[in-house]
Protein backbone atom coordinates (compact mmCIF):
# COMPACT_ATOMS: atom_id res chain seq x y z
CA UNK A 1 -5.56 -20.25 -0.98
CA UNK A 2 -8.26 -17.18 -1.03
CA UNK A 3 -6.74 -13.82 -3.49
CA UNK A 4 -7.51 -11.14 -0.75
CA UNK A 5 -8.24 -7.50 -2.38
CA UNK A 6 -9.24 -4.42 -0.21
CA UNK A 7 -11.74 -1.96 -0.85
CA UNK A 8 -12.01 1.57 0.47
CA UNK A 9 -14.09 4.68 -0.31
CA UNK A 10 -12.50 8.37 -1.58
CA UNK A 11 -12.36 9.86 1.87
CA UNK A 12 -9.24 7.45 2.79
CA UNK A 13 -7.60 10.45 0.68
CA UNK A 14 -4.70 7.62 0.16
CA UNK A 15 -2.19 9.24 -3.05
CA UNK A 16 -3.58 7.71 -6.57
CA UNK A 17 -0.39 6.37 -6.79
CA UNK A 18 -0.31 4.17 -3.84
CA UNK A 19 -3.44 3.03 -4.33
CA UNK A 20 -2.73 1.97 -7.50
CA UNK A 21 0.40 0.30 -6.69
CA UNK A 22 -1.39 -1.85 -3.97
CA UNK A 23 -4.35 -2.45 -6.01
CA UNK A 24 -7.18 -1.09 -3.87
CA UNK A 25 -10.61 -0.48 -5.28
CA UNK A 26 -12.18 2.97 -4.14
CA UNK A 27 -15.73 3.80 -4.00
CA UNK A 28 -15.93 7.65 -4.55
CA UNK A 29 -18.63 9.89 -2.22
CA UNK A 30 -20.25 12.76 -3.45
CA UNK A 31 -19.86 16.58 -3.14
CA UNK A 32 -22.72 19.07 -3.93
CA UNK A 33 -22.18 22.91 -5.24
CA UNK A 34 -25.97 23.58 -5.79
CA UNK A 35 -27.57 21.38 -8.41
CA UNK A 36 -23.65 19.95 -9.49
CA UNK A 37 -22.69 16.74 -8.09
CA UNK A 38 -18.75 15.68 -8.41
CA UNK A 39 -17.63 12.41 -7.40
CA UNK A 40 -14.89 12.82 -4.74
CA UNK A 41 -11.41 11.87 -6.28
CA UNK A 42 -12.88 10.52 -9.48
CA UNK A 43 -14.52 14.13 -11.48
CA UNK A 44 -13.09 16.80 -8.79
CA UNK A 45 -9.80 16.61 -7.57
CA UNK A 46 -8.56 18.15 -4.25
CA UNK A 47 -7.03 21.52 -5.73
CA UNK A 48 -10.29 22.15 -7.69
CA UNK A 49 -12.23 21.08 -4.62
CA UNK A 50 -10.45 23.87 -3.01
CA UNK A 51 -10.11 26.22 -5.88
CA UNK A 52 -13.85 26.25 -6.18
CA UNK A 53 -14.49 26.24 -2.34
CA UNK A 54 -13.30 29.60 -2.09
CA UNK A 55 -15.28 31.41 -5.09
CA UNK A 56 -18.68 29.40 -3.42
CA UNK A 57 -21.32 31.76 -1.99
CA UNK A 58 -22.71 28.99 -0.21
CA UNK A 59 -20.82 25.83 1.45
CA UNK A 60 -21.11 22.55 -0.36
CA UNK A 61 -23.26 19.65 0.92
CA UNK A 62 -21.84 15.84 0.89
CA UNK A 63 -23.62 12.46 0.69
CA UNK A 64 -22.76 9.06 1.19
CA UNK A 65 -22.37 5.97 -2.00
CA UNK A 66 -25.49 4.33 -2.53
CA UNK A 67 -25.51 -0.03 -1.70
CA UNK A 68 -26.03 -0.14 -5.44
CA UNK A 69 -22.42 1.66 -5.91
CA UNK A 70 -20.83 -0.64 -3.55
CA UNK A 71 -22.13 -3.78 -5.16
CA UNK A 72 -21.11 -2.81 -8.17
CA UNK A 73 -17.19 -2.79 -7.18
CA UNK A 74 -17.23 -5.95 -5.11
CA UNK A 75 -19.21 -7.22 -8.21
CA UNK A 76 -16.12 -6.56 -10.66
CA UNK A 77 -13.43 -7.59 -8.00
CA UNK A 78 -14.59 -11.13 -7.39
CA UNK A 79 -14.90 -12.31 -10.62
CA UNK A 80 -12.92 -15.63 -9.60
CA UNK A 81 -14.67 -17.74 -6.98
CA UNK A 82 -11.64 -17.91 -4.49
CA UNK A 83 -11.64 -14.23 -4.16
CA UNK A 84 -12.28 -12.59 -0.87
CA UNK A 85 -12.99 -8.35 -0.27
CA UNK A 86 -11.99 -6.88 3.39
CA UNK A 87 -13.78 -3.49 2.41
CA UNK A 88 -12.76 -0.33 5.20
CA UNK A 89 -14.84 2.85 5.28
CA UNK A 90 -15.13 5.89 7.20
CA UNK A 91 -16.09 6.41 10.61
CA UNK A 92 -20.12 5.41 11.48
CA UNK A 93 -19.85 8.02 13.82
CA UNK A 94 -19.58 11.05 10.44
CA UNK A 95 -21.36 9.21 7.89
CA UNK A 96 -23.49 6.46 6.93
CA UNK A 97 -21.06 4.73 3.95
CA UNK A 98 -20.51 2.07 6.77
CA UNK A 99 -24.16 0.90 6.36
CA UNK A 100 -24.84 1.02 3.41
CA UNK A 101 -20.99 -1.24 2.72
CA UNK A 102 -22.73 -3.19 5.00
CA UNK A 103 -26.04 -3.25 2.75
CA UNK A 104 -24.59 -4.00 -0.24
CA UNK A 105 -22.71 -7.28 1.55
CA UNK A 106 -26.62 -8.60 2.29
CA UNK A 107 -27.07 -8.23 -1.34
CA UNK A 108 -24.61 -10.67 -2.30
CA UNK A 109 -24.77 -14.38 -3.35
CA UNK A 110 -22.46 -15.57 -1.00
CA UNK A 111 -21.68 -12.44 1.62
CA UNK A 112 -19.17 -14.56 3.54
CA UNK A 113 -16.57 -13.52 0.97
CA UNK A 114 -16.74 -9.66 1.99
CA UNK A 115 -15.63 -8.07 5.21
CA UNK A 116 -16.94 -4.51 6.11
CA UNK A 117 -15.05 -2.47 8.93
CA UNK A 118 -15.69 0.29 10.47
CA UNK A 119 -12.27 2.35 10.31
CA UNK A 120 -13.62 4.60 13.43
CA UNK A 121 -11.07 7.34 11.73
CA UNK A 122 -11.33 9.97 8.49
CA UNK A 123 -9.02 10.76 5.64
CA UNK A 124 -5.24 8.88 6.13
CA UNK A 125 -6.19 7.01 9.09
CA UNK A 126 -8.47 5.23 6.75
CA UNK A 127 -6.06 4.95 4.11
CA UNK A 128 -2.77 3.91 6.37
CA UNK A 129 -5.21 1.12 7.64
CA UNK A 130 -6.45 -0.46 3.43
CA UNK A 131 -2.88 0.04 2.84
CA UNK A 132 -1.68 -1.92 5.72
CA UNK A 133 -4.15 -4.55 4.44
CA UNK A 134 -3.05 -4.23 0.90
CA UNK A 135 0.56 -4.84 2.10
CA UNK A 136 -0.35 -8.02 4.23
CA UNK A 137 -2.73 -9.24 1.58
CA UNK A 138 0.21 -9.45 -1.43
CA UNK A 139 2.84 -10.99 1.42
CA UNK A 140 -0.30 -14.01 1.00
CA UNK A 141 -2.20 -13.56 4.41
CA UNK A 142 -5.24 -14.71 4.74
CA UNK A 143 -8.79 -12.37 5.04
CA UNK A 144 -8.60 -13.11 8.92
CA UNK A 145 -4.84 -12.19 9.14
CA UNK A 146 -5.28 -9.20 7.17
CA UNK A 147 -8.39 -8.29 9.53
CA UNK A 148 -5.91 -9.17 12.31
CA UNK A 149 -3.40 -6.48 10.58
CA UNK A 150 -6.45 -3.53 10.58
CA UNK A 151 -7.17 -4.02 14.30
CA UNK A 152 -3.73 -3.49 15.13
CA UNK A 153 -2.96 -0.63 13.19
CA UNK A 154 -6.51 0.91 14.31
CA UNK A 155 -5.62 0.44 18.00
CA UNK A 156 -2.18 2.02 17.53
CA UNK A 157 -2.83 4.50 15.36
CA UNK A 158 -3.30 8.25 16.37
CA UNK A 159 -3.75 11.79 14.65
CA UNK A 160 -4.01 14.77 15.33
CA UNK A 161 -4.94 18.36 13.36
CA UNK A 162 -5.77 22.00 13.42
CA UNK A 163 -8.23 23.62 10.96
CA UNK A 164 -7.76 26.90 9.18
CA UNK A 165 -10.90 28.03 10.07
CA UNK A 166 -13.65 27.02 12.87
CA UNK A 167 -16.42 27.61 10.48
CA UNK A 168 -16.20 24.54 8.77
CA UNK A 169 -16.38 22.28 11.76
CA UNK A 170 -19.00 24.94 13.59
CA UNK A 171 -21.36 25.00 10.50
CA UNK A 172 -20.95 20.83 10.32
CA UNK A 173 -22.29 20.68 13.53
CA UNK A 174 -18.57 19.96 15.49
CA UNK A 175 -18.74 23.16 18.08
CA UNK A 176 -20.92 25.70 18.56
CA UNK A 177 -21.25 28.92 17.25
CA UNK A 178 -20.06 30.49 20.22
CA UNK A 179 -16.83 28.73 20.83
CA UNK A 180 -16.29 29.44 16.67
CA UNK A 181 -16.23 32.81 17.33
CA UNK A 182 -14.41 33.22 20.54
CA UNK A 183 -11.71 30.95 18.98
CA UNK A 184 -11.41 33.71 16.11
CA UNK A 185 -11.24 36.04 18.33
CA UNK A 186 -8.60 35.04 21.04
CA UNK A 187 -6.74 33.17 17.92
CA UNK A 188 -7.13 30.15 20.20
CA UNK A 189 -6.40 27.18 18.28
CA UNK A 190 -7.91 24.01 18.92
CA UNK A 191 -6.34 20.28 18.72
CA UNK A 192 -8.33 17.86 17.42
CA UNK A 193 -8.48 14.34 17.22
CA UNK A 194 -10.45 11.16 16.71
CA UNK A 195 -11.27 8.92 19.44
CA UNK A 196 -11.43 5.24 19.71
CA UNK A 197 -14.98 5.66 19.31
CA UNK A 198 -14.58 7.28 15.73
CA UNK A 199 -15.78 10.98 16.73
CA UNK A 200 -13.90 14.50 16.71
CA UNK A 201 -12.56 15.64 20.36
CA UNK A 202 -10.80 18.07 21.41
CA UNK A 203 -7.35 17.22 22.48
CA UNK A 204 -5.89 20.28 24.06
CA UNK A 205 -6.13 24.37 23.03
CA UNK A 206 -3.69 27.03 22.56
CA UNK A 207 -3.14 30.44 21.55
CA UNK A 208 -1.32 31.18 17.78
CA UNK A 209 0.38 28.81 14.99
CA UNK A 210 3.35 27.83 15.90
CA UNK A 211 2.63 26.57 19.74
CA UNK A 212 -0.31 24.76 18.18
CA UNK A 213 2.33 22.49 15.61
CA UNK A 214 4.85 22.26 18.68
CA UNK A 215 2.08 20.78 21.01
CA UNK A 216 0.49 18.17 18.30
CA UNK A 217 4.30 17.25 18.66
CA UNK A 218 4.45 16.57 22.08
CA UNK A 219 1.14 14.65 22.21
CA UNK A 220 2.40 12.22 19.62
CA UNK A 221 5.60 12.05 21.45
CA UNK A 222 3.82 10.85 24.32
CA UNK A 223 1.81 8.28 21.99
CA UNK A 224 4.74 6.92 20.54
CA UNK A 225 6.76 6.00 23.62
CA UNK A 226 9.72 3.65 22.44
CA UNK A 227 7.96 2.00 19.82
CA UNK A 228 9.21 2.54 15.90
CA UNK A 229 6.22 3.85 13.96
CA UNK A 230 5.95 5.42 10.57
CA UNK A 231 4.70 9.39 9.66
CA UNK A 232 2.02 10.98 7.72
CA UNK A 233 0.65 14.33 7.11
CA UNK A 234 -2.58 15.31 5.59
CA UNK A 235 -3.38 18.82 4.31
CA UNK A 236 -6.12 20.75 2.74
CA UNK A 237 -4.63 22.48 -0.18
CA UNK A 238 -1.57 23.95 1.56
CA UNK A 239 1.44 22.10 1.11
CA UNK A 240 3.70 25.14 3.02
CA UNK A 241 1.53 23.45 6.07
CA UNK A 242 2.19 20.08 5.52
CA UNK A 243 6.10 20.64 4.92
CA UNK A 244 6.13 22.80 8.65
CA UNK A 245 4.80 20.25 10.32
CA UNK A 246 6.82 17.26 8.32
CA UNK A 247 10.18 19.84 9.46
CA UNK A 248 8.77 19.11 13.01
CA UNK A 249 7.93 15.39 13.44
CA UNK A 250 11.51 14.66 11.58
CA UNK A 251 13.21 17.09 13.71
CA UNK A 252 11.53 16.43 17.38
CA UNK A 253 10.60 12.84 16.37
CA UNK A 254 13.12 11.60 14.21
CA UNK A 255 11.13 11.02 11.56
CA UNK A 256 13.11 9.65 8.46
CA UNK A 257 10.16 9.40 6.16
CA UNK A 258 6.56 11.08 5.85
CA UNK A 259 4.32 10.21 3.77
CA UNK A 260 1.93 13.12 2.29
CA UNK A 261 -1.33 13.25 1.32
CA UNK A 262 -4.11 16.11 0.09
CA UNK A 263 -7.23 16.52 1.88
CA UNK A 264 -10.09 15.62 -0.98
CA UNK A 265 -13.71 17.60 -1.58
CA UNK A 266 -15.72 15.58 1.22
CA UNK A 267 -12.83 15.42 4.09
CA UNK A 268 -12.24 19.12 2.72
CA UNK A 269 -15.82 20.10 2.78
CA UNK A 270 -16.16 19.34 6.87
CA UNK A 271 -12.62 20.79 7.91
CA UNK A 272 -12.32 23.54 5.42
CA UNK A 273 -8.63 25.08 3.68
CA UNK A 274 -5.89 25.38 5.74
CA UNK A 275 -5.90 22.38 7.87
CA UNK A 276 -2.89 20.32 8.78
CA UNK A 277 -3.23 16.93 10.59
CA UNK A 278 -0.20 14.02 11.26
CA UNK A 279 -0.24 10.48 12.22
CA UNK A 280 1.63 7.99 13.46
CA UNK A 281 0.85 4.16 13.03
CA UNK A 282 2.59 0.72 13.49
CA UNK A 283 5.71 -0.32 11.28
């Protein structure tokens, strides 16, 4: 029988912890302050990410792992011949580390043993998915099962979050400059989420806070149903966030455990501090 291991990259934002428990390699992207370059999760952490966001005169740029970096961790994780790599990565739709996962396969001897999947999500909605994977691949499952186990979860996953700010996602190329503004303005506060396709949408709008956490609520009441799921929450430095809307989805939704997680540099870089986002995916 095949030894399945699963490979992600740093903007999965899953906790070190869990992925070291579950063994899953991470291939780090890259966040730019001027002429410094910081690999995401590996030489800046999210709270310096964030710490030095807010002293930057200018925003910080982001770029994408080379082929070379992937080959190098599918290199060192199938050392033994009956070893096979189901490798997940964010969305094509944000950022080319799809291709160039997808480059680095060509490049192998025998590129049969890796799998490459498009996650069509960001941050935890990556992560739930390699964990997921992770889990099925130690229970013994085969590649295809465990590929089996991603689809699922994909399809019946959803998230969604509100930003801090609009400038983030307005200077990223998300809305315009004119909606940015108005939304200051009016304090309208915009839903997001990420479609099947793998882009950002708007999901509904409202006006302050505290209606915007109650609403993300009812949507993922309605995208629950009946079925028994499990919780997350994602933040960007701003753990009072997270906790309000954990409160919430165990209050409303009956949520008896949420997992957290912290928003790293490149995620962080695109939405900005003070966002908030929850999911809910598949037992």
């Amino acid at each position: 029988m095949s030894k399945v291991k699963i490979v992600t990259d740093s903007t999965a934002d899953i906790p070190r912890e869990l992925r070291e428990f579950w063994g899953i390699g991470m291939v780090p992207l890259k966040v730019h302050f001027g002429a410094e370059t910081f690999e995401d999760g590996v030489t800046i952490g999210s709270e310096q990410f964030f710490d030095r966001l807010a002293k930057a005169e200018t925003l910080p740029t982001t770029s994408q792992p080379s082929p070379a970096d992937f080959l190098e961790i599918y290199k060192s994780l199938m050392t033994e011949p009956d070893t096979e790599l189901i490798s997940i990565h964010l969305s094509s739709a944000f950022s080319g580390t799809y291709q160039s996962a997808l480059l680095a396969k060509s490049m192998l001897e025998d590129p049969s043993r890796v799998t490459v999947i498009d996650s069509k999500s960001a941050s935890y909605g990556i992560g739930l998915l390699a964990v997921a994977a992770a889990e099925a691949a130690r229970q013994g499952k085969s590649a295809a099962e465990c590929v089996e186990v991603i689809q699922r979860f994909r399809r019946e996953t959803h998230v969604y979050f509100l930003v801090g700010s609009l400038e983030y996602l307005q200077k990223g190329g998300r809305i315009g400059k004119a909606a940015a503004v108005l939304g200051s303005l009016l304090n309208i506060k915009p839903i997001l989420t990420i479609d099947g396709d793998g882009t950002v949408s708007p999901a509904d709008k409202v006006r302050g806070h505290k209606k915007a956490m109650a609403r993300i609520v009812d949507l993922l009441r309605e995208k629950k149903g009946d079925r028994k799921v499990q919780f997350a929450v994602a933040h960007s430095n701003s753990p009072g966030l997270a906790e309000e809307m954990a409160a919430l989805l165990r209050e409303q939704l009956g949520a008896d455990q949420v997992i957290y997680t912290t928003l790293g540099a490149v995620i962080g870089t695109h939405v900005g501090p003070g966002t908030v986002a929850a999911f809910i995916y598949p037992e």
